[in-house]
C-alpha atoms as a PDB file:
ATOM      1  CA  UNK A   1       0.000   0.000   0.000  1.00  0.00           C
ATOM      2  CA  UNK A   2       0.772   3.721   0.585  1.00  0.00           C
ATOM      3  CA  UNK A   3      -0.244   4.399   3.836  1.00  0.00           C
ATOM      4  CA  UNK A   4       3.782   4.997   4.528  1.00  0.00           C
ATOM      5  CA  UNK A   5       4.115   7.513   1.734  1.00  0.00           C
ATOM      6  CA  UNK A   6       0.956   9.090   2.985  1.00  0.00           C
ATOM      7  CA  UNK A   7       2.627   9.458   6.278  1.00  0.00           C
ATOM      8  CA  UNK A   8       5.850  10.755   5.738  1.00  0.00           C
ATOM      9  CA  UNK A   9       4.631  14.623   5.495  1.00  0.00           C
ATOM     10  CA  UNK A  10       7.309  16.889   4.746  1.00  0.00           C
ATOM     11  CA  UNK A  11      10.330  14.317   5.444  1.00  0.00           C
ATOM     12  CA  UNK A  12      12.591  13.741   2.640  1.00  0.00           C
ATOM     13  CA  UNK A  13      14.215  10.111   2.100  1.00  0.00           C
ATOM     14  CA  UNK A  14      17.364   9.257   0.676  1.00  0.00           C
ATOM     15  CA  UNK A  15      15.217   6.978  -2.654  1.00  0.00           C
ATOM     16  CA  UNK A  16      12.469   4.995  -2.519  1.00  0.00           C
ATOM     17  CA  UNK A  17      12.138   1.490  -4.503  1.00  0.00           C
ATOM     18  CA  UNK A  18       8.453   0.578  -5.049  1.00  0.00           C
ATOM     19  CA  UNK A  19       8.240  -3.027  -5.441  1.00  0.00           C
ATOM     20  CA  UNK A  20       5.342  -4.764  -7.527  1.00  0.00           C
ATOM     21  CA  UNK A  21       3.808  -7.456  -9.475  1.00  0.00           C
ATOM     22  CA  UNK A  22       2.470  -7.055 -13.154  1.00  0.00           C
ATOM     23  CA  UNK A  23      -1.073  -7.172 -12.092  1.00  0.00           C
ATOM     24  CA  UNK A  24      -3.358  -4.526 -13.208  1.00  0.00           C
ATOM     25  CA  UNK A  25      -4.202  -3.575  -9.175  1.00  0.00           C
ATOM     26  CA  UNK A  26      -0.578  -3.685  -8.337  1.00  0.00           C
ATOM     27  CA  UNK A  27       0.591  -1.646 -11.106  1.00  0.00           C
ATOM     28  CA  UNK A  28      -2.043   0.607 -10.090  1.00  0.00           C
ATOM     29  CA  UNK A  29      -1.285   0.815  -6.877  1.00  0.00           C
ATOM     30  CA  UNK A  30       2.766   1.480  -8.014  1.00  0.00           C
ATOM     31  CA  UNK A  31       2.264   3.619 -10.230  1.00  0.00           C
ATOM     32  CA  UNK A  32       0.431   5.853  -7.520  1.00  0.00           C
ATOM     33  CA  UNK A  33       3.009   5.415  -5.070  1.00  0.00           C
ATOM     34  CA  UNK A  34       5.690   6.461  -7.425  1.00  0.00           C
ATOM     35  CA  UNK A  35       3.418   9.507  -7.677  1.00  0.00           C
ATOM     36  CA  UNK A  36       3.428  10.353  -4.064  1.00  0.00           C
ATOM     37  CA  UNK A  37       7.389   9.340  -3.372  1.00  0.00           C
ATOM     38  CA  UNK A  38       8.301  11.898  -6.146  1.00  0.00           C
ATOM     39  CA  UNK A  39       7.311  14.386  -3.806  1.00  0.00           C
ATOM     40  CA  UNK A  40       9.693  12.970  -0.724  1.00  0.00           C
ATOM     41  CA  UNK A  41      13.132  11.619  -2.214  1.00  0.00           C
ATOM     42  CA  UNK A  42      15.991  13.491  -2.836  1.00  0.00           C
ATOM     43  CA  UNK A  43      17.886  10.610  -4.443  1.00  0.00           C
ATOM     44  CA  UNK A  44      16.412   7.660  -7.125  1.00  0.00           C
ATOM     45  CA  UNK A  45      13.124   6.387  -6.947  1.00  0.00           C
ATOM     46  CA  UNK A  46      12.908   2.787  -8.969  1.00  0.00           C
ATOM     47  CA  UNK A  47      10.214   0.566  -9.375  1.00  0.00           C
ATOM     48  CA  UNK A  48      10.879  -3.355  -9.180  1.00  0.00           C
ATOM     49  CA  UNK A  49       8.305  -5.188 -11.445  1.00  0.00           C
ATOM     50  CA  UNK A  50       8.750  -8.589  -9.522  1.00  0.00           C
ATOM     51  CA  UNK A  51       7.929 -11.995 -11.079  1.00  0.00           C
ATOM     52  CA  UNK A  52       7.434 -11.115 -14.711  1.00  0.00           C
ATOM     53  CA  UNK A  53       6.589 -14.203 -16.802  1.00  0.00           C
ATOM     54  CA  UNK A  54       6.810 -12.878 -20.304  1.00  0.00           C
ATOM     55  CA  UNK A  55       6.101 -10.759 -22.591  1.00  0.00           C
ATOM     56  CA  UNK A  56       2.220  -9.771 -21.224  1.00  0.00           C
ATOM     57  CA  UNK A  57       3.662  -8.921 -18.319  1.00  0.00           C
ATOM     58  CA  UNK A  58       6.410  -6.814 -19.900  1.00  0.00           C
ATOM     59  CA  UNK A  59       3.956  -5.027 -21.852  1.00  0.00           C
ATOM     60  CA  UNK A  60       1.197  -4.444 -18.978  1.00  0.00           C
ATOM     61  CA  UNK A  61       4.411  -2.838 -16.813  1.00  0.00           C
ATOM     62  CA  UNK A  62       5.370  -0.718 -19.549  1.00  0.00           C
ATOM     63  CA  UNK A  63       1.866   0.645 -20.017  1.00  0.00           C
ATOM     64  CA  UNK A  64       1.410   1.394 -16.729  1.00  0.00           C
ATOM     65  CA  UNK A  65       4.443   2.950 -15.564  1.00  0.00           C
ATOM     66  CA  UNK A  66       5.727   4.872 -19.168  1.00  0.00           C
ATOM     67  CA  UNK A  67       8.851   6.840 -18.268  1.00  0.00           C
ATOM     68  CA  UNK A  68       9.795   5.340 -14.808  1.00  0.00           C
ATOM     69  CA  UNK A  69      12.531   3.620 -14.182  1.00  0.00           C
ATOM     70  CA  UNK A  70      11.864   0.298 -13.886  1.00  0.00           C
ATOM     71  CA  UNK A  71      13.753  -2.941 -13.037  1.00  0.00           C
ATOM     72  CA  UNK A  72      12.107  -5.984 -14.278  1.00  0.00           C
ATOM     73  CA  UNK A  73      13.026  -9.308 -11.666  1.00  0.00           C
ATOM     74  CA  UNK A  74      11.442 -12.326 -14.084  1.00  0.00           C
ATOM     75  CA  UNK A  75      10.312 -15.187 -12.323  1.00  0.00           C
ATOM     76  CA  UNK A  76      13.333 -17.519 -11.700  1.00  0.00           C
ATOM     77  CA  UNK A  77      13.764 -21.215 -10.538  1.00  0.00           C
ATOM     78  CA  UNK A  78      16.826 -20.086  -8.947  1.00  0.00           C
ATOM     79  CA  UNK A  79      15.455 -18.153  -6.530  1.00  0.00           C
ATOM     80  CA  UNK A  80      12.904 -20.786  -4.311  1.00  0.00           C
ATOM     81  CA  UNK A  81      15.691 -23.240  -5.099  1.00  0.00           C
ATOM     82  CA  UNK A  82      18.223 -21.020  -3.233  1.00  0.00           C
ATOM     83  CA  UNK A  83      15.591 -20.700  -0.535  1.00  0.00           C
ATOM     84  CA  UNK A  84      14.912 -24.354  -0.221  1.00  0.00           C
ATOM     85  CA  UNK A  85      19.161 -24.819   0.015  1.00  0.00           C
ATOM     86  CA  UNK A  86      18.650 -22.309   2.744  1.00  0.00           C
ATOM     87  CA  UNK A  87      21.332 -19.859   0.466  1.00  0.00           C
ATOM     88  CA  UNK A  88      21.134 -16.644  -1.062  1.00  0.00           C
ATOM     89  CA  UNK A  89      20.583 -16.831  -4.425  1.00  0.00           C
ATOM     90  CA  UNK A  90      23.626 -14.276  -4.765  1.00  0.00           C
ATOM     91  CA  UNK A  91      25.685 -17.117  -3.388  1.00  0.00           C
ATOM     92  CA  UNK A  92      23.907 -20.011  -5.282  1.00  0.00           C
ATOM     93  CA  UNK A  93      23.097 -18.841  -8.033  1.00  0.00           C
ATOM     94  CA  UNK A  94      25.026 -15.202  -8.899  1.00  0.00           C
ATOM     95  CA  UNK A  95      24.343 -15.767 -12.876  1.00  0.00           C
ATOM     96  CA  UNK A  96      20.560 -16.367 -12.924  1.00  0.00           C
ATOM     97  CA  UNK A  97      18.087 -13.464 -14.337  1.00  0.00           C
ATOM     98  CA  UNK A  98      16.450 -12.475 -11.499  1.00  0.00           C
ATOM     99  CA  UNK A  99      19.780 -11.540  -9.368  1.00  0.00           C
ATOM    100  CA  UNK A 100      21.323 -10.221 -12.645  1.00  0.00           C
ATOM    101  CA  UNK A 101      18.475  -7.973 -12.086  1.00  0.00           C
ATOM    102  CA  UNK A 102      18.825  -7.046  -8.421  1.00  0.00           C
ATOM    103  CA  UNK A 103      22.148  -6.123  -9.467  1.00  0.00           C
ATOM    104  CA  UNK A 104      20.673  -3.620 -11.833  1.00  0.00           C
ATOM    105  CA  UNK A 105      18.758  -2.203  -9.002  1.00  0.00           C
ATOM    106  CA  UNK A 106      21.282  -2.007  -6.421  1.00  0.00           C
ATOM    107  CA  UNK A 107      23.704  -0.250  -9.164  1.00  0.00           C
ATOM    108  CA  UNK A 108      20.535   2.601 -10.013  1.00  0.00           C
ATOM    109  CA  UNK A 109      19.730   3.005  -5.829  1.00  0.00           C
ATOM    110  CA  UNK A 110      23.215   3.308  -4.485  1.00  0.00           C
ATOM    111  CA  UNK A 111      25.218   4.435  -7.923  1.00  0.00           C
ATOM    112  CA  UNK A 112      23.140   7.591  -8.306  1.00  0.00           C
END
């Protein structure tokens, strides 16, 4: 949700990353928190689309957040496998999509 956006009044944060799925609500629900955390970051603000199948889901993110910055996670094998091997997938599995990905974010939050 936003309630913690909503709540933050005049305080300024250091970037926000709004995390969602590529469902219609969700992206909704992003896309207005993006909105609202605009108006209270003094550094990046990215949005991770998390768990993106293919190329619907690509598109519906796209559509609903146009000229964001985005970081797409797909949904990866390597990631409940690392989980089940009680790992981080950084450890187990450094070369699979979705950490490649996580990479990209970390590099756009802290690298700005």
């Amino acid at each position: 949700g936003i309630g913690t956006l909503t709540r933050l009044g005049d305080t300024k944060v250091d970037a926000v990353v709004v995390v969602t799925d590529p469902t219609v609500k969700s992206l909704e629900v992003a896309s207005r928190a993006a909105t609202i955390a605009q108006e209270h970051t003094s550094g990046p603000l990215v949005i991770v689309a998390n768990r993106v199948l293919d190329d619907a889901d690509r598109k519906a993110v796209e559509r609903a957040l146009s000229g964001r910055t985005v970081v797409l996670v797909p949904e990866d094998d390597a990631i409940p496998a690392a989980d089940r091997a009680e790992t981080a997938p950084l450890d187990s599995a450094p070369g699979s999509e979705a950490v490649m990905a996580l990479g990209t974010l970390a590099s756009l939050v802290v690298g700005h």
